[in-house]
N, C-alpha and C. Protein backbone atom coordinates (compact mmCIF):
# COMPACT_ATOMS: atom_id res chain seq x y z
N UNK A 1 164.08 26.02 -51.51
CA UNK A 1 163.88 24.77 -50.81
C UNK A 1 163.21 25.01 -49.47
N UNK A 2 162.84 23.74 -49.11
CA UNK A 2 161.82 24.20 -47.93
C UNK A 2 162.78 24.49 -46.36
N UNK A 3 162.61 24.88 -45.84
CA UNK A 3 163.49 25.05 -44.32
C UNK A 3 163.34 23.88 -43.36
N UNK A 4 164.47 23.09 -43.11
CA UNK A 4 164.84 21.88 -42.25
C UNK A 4 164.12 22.56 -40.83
N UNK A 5 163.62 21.89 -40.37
CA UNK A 5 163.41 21.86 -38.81
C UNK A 5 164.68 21.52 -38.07
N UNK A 6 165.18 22.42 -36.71
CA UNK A 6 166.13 22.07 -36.13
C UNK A 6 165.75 20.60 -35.58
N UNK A 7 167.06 19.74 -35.22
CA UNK A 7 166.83 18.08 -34.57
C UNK A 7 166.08 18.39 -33.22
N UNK A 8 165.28 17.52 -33.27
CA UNK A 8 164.93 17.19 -31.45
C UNK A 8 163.88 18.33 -31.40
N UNK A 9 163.61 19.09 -32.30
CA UNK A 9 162.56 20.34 -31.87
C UNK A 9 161.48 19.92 -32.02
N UNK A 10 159.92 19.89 -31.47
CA UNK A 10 158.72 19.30 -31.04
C UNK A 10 157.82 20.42 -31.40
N UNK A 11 157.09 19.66 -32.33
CA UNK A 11 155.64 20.64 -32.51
C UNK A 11 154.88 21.41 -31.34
N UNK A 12 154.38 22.63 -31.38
CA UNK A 12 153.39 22.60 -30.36
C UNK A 12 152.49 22.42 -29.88
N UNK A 13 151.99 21.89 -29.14
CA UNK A 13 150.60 21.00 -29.04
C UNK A 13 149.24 21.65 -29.45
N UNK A 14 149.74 23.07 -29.74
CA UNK A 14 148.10 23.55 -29.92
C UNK A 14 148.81 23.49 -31.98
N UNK A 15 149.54 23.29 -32.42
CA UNK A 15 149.74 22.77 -33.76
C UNK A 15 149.61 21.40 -33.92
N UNK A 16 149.42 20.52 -33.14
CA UNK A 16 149.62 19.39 -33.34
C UNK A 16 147.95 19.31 -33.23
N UNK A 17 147.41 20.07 -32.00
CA UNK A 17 145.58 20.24 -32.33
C UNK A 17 145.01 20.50 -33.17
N UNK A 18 145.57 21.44 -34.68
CA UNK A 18 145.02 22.27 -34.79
C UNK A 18 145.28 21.16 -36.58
N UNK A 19 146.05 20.72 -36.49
CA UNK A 19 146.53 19.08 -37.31
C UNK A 19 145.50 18.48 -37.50
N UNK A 20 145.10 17.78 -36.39
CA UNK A 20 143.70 16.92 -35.70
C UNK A 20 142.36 17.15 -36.65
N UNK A 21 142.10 18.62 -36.27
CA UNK A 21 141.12 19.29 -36.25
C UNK A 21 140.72 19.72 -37.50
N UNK A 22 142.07 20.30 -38.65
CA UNK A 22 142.20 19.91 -39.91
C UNK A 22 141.60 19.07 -40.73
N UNK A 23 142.38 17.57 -40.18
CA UNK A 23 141.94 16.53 -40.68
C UNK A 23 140.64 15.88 -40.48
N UNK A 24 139.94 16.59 -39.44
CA UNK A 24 138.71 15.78 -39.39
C UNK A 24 137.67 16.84 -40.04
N UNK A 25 138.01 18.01 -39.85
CA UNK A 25 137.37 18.81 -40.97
C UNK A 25 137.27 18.45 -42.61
N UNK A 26 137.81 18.35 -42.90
CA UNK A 26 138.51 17.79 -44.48
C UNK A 26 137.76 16.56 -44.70
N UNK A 27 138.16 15.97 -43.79
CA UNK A 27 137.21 14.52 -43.89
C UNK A 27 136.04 14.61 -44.06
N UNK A 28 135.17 15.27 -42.87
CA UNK A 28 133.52 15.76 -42.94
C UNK A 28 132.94 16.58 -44.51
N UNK A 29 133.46 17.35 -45.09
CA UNK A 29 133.94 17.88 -45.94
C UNK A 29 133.71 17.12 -47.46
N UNK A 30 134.78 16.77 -47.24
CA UNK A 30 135.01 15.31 -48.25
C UNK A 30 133.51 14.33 -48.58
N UNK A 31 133.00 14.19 -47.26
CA UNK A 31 131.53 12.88 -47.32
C UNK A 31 130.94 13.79 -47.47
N UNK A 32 130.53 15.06 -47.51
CA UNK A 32 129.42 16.24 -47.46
C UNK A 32 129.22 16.45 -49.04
N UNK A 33 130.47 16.13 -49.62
CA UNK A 33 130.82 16.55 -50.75
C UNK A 33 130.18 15.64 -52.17
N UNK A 34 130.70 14.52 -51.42
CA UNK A 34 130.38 12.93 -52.37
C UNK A 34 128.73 12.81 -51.78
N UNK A 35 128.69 12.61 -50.76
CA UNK A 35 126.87 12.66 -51.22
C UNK A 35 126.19 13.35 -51.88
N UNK A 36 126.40 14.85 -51.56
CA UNK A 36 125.84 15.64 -52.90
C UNK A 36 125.86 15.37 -54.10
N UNK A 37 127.04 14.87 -54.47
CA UNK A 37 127.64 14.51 -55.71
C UNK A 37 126.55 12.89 -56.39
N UNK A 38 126.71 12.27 -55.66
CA UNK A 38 125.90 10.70 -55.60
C UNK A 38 124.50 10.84 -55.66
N UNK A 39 124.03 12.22 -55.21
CA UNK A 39 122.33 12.24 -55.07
C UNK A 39 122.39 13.09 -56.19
N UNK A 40 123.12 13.82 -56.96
CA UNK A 40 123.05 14.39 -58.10
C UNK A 40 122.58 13.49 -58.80
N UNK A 41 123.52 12.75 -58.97
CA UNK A 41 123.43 11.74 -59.95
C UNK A 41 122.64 11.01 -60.26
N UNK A 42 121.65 10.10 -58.93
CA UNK A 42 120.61 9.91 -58.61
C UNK A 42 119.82 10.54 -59.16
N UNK A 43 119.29 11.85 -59.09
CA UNK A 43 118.86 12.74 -59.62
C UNK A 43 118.71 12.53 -61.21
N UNK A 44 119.61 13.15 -61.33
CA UNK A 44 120.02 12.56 -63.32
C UNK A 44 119.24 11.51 -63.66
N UNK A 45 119.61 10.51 -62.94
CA UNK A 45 118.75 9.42 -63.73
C UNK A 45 117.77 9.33 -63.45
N UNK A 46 116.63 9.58 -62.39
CA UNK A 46 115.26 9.61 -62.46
C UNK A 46 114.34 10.68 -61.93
N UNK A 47 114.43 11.76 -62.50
CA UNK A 47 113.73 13.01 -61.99
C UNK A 47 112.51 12.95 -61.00
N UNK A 48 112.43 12.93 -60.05
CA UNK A 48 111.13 12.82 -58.92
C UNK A 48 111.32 13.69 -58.39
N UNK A 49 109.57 14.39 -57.66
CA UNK A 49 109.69 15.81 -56.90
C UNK A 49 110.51 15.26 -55.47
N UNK A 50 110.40 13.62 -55.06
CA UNK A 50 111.37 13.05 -53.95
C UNK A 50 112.09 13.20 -53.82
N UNK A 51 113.07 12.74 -55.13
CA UNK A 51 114.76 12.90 -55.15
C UNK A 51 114.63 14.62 -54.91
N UNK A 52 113.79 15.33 -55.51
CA UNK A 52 114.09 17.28 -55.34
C UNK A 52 114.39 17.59 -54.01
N UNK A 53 113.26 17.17 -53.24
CA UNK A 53 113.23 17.58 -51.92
C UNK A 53 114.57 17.15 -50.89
N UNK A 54 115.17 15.83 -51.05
CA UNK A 54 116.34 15.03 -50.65
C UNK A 54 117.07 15.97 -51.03
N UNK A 55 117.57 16.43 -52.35
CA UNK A 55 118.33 17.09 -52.57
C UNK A 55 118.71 18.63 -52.76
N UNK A 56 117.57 19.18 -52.15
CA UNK A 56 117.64 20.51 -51.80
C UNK A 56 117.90 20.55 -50.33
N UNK A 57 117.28 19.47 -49.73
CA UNK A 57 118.22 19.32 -48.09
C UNK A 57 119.42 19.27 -47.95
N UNK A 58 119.98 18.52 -48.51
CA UNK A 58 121.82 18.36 -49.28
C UNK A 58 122.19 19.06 -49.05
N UNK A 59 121.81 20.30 -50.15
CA UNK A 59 122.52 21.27 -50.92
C UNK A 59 122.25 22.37 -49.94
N UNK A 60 120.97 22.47 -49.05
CA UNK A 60 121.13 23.46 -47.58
C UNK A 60 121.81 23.11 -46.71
N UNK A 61 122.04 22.00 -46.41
CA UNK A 61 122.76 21.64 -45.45
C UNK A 61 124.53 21.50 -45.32
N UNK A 62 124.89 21.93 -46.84
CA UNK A 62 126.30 21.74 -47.36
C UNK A 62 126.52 23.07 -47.39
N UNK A 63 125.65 24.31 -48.17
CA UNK A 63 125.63 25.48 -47.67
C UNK A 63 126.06 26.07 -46.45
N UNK A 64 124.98 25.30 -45.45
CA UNK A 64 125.17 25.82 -43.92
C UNK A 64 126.09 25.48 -43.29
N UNK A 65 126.91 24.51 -43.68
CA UNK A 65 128.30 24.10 -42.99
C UNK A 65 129.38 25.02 -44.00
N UNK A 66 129.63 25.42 -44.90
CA UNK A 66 129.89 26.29 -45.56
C UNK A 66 131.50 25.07 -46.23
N UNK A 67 130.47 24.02 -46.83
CA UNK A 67 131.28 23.38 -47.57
C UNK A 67 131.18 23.79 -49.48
N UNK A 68 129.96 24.18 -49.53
CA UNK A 68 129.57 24.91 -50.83
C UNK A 68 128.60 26.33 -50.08
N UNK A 69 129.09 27.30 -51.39
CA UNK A 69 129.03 28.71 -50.87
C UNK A 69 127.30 28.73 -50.75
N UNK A 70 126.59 29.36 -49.96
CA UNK A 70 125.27 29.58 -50.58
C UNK A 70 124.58 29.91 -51.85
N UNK A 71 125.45 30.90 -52.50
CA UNK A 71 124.77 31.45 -54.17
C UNK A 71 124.87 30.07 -54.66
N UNK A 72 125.99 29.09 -54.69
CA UNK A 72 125.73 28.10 -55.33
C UNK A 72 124.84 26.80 -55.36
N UNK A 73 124.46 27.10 -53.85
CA UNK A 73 123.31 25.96 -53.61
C UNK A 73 121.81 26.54 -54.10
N UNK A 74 122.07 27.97 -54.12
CA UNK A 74 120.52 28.42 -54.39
C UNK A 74 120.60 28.66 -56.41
N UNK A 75 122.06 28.25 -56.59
CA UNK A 75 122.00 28.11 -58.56
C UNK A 75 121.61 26.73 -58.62
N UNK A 76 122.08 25.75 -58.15
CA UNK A 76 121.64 24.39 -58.01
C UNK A 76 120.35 24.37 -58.40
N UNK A 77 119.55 24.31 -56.97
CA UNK A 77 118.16 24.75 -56.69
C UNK A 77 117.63 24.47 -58.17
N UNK A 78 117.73 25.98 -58.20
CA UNK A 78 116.80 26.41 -59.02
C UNK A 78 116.59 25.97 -60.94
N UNK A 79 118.65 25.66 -60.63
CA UNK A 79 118.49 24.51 -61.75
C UNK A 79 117.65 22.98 -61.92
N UNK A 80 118.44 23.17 -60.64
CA UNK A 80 117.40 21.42 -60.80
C UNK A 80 116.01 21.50 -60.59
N UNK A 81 115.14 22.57 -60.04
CA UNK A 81 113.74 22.62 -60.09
C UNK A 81 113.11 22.77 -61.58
N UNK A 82 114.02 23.89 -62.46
CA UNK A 82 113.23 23.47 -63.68
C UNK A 82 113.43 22.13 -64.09
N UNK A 83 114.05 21.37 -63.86
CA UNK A 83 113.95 19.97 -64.59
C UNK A 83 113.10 19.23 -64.41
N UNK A 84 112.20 19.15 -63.52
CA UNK A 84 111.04 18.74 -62.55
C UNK A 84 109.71 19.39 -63.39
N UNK A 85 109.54 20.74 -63.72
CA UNK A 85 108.66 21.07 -64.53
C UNK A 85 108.28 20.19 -66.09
């Protein structure tokens, strides 16, 4: 079972920051996540070298925040470029 916190005992404020900071990470995260996901899809349904370019920005830019790993944005890529051929 999990361990009771003694009564009256108070987080510490750099835990209660670090809470915050969590959650707004996660959040950013989260929308980084679903747009990729939404311009995929986009994608799917009407192949344009437009939608490619949109969505290789995405997928670098989700990389570089290191919400998806790099190898996987550059498997993406290169998947979705042959579809374009």
């Amino acid at each position: 079972m999990a361990e009771e916190k003694a009564p009256g005992k108070k987080k510490a404020p750099t835990a209660l920051k670090r809470q915050k900071q969590d959650a707004k990470k996660s959040l950013n995260n989260r929308m980084k996540k679903s747009k990729l996901h939404t311009q995929r899809v986009k994608f799917e349904k009407e192949t344009t070298r437009d939608g490619l370019g949109t969505l290789f920005s995405i997928l670098d830019k989700a990389a570089k925040s290191g919400v998806i790993k790099p190898n996987k944005a550059s498997r993406l890529k290169s998947r979705l470029a042959k579809r374009v051929k």
